[in-house]
N, C-alpha and C. Protein backbone atom coordinates (compact mmCIF):
# COMPACT_ATOMS: atom_id res chain seq x y z
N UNK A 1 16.75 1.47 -11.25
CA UNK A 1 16.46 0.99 -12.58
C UNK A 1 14.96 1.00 -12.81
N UNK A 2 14.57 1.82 -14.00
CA UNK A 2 13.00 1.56 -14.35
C UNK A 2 12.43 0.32 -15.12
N UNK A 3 11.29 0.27 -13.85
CA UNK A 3 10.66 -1.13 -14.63
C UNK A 3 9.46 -0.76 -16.01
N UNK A 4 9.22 -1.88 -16.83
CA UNK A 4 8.66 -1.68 -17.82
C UNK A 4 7.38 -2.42 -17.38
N UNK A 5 6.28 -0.87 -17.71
CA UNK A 5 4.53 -1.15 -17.20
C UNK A 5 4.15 -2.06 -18.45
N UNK A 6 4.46 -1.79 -19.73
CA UNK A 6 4.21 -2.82 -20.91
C UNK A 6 4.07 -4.32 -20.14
N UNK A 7 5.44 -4.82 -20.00
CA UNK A 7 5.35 -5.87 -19.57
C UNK A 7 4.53 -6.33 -18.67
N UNK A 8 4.13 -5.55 -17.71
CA UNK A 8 3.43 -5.86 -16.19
C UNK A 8 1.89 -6.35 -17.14
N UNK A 9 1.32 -5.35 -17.73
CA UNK A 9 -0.34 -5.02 -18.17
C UNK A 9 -0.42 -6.06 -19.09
N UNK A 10 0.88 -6.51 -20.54
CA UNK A 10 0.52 -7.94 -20.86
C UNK A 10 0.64 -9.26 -20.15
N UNK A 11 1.36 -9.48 -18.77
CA UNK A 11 1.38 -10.30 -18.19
C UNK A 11 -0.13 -10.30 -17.53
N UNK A 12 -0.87 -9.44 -17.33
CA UNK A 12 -2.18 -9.33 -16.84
C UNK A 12 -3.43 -9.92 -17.71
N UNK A 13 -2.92 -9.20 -19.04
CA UNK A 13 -3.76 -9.55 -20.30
C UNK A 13 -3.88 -11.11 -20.39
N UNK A 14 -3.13 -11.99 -19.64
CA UNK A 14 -3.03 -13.39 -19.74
C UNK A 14 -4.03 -14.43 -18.71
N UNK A 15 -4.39 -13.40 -17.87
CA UNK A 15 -5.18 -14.08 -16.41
C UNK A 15 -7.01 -14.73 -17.02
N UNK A 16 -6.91 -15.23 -17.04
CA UNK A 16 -7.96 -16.04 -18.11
C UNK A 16 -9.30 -15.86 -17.46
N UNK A 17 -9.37 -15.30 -15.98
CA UNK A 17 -10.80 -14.96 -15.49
C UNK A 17 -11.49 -14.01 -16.00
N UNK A 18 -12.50 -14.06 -15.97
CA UNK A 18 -13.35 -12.94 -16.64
C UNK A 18 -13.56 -11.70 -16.08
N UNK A 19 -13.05 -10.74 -16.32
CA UNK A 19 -12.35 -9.29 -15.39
C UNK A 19 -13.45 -7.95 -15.64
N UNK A 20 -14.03 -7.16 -14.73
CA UNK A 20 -14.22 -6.25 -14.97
C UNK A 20 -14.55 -5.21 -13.96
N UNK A 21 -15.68 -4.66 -13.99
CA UNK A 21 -16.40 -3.76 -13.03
C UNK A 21 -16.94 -4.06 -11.83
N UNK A 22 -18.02 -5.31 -12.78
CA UNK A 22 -18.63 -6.22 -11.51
C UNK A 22 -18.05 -7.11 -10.44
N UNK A 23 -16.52 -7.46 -11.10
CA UNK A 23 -15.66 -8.44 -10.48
C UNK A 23 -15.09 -7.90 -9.37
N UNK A 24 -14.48 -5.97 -10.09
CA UNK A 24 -13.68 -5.97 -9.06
C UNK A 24 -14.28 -4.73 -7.63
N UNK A 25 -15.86 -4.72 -8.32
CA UNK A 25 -17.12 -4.28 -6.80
C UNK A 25 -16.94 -5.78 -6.12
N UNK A 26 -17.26 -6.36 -6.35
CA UNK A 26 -17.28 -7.65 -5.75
C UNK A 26 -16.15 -8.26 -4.34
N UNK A 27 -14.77 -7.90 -5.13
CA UNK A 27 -13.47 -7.86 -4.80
C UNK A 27 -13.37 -6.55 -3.83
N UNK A 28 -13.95 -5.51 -3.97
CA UNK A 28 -13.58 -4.49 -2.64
C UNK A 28 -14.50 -4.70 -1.55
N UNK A 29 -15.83 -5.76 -1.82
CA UNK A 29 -16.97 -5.26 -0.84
C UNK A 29 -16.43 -6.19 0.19
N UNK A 30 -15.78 -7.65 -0.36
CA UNK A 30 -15.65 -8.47 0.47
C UNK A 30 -13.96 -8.22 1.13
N UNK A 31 -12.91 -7.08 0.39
CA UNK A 31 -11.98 -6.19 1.10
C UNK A 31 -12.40 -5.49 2.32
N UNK A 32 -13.77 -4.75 2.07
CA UNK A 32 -13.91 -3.77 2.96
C UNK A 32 -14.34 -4.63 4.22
N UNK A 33 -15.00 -5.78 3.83
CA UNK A 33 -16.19 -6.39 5.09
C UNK A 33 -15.42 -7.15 5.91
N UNK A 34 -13.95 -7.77 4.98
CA UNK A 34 -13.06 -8.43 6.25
C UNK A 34 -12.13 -8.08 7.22
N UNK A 35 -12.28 -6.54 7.13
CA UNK A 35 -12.04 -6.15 8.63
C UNK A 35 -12.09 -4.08 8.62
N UNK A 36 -12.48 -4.06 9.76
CA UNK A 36 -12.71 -2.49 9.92
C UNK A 36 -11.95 -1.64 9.62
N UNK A 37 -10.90 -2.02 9.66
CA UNK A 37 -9.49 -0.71 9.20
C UNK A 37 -9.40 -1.08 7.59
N UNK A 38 -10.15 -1.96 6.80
CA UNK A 38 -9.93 -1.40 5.72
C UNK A 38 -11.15 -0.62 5.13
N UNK A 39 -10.23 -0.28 4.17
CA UNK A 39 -11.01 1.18 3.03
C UNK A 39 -11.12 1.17 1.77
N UNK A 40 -12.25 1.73 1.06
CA UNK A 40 -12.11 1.15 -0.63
C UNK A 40 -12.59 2.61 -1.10
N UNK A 41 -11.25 3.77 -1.66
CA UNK A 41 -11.71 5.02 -2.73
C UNK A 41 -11.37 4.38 -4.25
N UNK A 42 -13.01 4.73 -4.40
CA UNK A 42 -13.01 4.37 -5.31
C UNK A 42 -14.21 4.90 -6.43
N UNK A 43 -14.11 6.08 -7.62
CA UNK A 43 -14.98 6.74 -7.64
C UNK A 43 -15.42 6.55 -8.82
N UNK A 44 -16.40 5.10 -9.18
CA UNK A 44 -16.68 4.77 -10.00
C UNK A 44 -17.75 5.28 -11.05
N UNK A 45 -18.33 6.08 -10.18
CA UNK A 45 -19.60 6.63 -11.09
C UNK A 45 -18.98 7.84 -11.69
N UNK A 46 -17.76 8.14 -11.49
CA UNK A 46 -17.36 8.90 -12.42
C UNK A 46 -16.27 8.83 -13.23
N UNK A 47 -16.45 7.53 -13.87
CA UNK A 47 -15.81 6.64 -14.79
C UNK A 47 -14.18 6.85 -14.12
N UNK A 48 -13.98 6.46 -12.71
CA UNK A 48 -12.42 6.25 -12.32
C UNK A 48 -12.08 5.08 -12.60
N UNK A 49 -10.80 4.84 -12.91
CA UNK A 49 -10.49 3.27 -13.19
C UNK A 49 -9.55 2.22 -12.78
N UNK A 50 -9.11 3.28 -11.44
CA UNK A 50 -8.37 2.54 -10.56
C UNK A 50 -9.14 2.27 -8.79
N UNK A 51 -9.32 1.29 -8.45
CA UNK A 51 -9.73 1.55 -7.17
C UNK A 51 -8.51 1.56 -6.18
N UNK A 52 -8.93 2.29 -5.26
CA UNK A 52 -7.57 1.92 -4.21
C UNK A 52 -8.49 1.01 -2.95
N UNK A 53 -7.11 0.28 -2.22
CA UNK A 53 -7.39 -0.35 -1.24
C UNK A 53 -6.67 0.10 -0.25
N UNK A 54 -7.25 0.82 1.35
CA UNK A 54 -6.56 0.81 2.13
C UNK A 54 -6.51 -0.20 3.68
N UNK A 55 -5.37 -0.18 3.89
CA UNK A 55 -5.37 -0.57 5.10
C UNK A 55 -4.76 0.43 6.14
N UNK A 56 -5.52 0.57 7.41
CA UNK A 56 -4.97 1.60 8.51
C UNK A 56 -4.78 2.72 8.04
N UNK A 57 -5.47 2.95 7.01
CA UNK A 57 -5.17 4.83 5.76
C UNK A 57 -4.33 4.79 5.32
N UNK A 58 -3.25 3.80 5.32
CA UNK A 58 -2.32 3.21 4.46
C UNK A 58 -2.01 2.80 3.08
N UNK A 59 -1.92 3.08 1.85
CA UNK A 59 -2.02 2.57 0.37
C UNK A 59 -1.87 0.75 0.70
N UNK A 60 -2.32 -0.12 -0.15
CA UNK A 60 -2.50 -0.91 0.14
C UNK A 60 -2.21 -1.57 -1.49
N UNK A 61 -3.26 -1.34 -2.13
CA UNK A 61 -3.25 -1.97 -3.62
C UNK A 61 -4.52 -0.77 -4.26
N UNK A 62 -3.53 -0.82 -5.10
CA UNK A 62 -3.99 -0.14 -6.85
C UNK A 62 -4.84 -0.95 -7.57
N UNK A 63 -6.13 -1.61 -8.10
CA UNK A 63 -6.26 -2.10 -9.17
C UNK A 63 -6.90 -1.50 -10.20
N UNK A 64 -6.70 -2.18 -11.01
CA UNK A 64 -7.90 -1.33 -12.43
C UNK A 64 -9.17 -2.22 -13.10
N UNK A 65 -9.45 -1.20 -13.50
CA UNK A 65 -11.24 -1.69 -13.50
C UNK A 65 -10.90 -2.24 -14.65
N UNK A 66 -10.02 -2.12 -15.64
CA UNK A 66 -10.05 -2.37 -16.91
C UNK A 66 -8.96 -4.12 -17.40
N UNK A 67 -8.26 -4.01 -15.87
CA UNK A 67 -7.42 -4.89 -16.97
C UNK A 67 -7.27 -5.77 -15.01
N UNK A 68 -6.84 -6.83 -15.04
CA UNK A 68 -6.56 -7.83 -13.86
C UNK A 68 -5.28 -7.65 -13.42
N UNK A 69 -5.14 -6.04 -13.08
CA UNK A 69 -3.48 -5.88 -12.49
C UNK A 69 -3.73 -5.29 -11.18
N UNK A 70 -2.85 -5.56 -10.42
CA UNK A 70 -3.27 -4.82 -9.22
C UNK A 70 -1.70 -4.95 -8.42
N UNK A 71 -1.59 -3.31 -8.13
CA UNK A 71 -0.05 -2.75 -7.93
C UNK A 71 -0.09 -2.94 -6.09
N UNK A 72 0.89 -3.26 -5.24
CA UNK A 72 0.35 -3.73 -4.11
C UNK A 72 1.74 -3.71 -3.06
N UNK A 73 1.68 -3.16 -2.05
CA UNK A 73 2.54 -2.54 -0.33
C UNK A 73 2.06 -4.24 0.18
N UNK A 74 3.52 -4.57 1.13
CA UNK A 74 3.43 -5.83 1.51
C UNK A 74 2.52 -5.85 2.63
N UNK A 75 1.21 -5.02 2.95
CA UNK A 75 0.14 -4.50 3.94
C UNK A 75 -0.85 -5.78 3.39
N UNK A 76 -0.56 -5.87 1.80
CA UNK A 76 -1.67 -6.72 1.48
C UNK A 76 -1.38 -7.55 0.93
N UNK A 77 -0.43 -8.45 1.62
CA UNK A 77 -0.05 -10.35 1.10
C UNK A 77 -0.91 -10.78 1.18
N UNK A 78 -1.75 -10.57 2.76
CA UNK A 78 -2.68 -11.69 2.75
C UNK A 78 -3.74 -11.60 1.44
N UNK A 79 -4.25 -10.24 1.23
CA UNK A 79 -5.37 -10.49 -0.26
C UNK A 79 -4.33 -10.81 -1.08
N UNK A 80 -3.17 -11.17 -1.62
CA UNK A 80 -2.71 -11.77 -2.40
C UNK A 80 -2.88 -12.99 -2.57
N UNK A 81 -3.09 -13.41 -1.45
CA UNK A 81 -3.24 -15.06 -1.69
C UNK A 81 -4.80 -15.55 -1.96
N UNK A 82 -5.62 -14.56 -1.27
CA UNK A 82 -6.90 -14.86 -1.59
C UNK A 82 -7.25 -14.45 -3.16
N UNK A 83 -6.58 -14.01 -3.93
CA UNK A 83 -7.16 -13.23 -5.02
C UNK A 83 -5.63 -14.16 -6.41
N UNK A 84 -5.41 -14.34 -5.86
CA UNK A 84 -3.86 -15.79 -6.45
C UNK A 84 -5.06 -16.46 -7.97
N UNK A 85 -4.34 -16.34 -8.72
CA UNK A 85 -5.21 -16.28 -10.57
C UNK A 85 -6.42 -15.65 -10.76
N UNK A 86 -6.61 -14.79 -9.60
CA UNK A 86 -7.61 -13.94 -10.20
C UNK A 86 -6.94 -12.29 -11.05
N UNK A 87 -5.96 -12.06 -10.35
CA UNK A 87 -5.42 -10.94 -10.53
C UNK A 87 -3.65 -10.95 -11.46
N UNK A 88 -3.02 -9.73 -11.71
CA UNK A 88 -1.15 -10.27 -11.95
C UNK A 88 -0.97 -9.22 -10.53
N UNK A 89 -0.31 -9.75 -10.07
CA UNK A 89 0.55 -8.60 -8.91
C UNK A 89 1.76 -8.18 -9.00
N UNK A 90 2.05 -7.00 -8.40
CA UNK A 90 2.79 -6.45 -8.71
C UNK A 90 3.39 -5.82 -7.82
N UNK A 91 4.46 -6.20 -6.81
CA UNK A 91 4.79 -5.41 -6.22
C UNK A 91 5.80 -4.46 -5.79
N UNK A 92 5.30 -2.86 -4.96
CA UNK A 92 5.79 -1.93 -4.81
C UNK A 92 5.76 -1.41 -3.56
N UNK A 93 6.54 -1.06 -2.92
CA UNK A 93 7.26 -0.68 -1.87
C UNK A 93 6.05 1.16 -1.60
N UNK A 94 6.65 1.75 -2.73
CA UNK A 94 6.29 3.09 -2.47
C UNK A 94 5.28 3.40 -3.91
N UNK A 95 4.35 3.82 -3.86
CA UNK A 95 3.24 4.17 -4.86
C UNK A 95 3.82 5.79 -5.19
N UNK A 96 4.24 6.10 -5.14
CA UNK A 96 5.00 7.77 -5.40
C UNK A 96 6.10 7.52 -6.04
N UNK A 97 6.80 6.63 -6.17
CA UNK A 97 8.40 6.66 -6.43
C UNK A 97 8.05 6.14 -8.01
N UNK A 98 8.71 6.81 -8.96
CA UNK A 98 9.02 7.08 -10.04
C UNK A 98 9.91 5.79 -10.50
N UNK A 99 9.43 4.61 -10.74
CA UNK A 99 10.10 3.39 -11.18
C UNK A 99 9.48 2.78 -12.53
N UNK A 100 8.63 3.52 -13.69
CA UNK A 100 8.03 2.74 -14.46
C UNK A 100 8.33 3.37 -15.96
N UNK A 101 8.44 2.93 -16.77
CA UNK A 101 8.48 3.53 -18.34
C UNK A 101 7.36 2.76 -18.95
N UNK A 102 6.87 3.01 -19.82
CA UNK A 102 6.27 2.68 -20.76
C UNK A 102 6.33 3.51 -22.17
N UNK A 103 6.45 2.38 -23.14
CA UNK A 103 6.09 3.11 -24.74
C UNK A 103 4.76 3.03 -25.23
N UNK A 104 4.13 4.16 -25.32
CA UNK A 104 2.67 4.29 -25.27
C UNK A 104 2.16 4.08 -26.24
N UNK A 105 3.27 4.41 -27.52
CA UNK A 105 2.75 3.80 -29.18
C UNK A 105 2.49 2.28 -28.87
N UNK A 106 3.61 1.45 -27.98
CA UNK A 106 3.17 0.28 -28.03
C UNK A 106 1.90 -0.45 -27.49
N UNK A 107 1.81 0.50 -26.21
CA UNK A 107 0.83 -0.31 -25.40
C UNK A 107 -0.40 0.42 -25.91
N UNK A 108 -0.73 1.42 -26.84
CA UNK A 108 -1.98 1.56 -27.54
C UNK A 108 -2.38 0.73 -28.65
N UNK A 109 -1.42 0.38 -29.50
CA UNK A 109 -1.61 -1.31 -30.49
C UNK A 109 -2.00 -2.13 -29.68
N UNK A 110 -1.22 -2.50 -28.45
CA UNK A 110 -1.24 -3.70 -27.76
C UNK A 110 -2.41 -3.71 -26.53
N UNK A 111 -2.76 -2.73 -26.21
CA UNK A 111 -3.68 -2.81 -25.03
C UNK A 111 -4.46 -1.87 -25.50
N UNK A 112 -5.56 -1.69 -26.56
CA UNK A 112 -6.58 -0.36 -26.53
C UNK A 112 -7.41 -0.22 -26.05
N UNK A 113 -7.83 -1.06 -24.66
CA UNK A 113 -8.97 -1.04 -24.06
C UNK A 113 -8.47 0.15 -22.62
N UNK A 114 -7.20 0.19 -23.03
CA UNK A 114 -6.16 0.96 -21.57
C UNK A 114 -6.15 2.38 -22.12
N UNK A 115 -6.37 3.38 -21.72
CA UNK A 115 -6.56 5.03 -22.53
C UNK A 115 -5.57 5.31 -20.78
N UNK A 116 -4.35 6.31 -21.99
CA UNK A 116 -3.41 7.03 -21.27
C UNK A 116 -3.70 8.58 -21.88
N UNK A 117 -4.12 8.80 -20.48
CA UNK A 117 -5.19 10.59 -20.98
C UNK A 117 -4.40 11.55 -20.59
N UNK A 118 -2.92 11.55 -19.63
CA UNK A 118 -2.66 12.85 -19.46
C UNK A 118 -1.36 13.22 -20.43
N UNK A 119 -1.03 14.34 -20.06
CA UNK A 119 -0.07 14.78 -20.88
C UNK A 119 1.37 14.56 -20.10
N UNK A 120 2.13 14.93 -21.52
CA UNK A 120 3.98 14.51 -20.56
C UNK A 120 3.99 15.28 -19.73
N UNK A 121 3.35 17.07 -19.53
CA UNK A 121 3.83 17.55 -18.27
C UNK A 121 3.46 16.98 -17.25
N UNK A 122 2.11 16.27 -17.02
CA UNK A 122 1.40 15.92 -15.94
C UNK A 122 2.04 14.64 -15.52
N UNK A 123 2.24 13.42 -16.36
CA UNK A 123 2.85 12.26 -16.70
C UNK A 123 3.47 11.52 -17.41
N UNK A 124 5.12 11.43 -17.31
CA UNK A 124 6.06 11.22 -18.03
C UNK A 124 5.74 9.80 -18.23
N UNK A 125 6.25 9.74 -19.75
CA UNK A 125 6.17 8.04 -19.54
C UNK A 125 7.27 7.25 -19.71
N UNK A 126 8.34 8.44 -19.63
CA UNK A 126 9.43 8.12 -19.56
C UNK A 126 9.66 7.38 -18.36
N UNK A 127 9.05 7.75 -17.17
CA UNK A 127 9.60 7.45 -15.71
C UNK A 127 8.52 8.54 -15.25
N UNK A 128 7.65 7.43 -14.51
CA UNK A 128 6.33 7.69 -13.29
C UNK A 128 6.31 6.53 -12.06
N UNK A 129 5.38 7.11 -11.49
CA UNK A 129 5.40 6.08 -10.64
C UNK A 129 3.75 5.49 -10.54
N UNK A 130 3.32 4.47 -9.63
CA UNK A 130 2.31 4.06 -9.81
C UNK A 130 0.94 4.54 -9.78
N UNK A 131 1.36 5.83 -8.70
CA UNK A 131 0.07 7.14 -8.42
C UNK A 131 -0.14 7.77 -9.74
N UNK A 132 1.19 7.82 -10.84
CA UNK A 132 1.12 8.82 -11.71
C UNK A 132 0.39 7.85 -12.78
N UNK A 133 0.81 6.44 -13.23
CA UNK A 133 -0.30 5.78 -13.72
C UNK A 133 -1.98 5.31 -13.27
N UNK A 134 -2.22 5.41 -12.35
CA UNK A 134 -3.60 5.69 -11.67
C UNK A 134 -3.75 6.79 -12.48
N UNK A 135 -3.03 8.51 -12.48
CA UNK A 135 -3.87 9.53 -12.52
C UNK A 135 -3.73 9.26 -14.29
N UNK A 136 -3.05 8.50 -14.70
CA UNK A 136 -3.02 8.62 -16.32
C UNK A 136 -3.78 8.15 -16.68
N UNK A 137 -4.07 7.14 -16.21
CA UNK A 137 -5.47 6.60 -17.30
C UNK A 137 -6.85 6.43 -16.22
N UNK A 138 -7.06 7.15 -15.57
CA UNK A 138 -8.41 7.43 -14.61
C UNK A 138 -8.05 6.76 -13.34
């Protein structure tokens, strides 16, 4: 059954901390520094807008620069709890697997700070999965 990303990104829109660029450099440096096997791609100077987090080269968590969501493998409970009303979480098993719809007329009224840049061949929005929203909107 596909879940609805609408819902996930306004449940995010609700996290009352003050969210952005600086917050979430902040949020990977002190990812990366608490322990050696983790990893932060993340290619901001060229306006990307998801960072990833790994653990052991492992996917770990998705977040976005733009909004306080962050998509997340049970690798990273423990930053769940450290990051608990800073972030909405969301979790997913497999970052590849094709579990999400969204209506894009809606979530462009409702979220216009969120730009969904690729096309239906590249990314359905019928049904993607969480890699394919990373590559949709940066």
């Amino acid at each position: 059954m596909l879940r609805d990303l609408l819902t996930e990104i306004l449940n995010a829109k609700k996290i009352k901390e003050d969210w952005g660029e600086a917050k979430l450099a902040a949020m990977a440096l002190d990812f990366k520094s608490d322990n050696k096997n983790n990893e932060i791609m993340w290619a901001y100077e060229s306006g990307e807008e998801v960072c990833h987090f790994l653990i052991n080269n492992e996917r770990a968590a998705y977040i976005h620069v733009k909004l306080p969501i962050c998509f997340y493998a049970s690798n990273f409970e423990k930053y769940k709890k450290l990051y608990s009303g800073v972030l909405w979480f969301v979790k997913t098993e497999d970052f590849d697997k094709d579990e999400w719809f969204v209506d894009l007329k809606k979530m462009r009224e409702l979220v216009p700070e969120l730009s969904w840049c690729a096309c239906v061949e590249a990314v359905n929005p019928k049904s993607f999965s969480v890699d394919g929203f990373r590559f949709a909107t940066h």
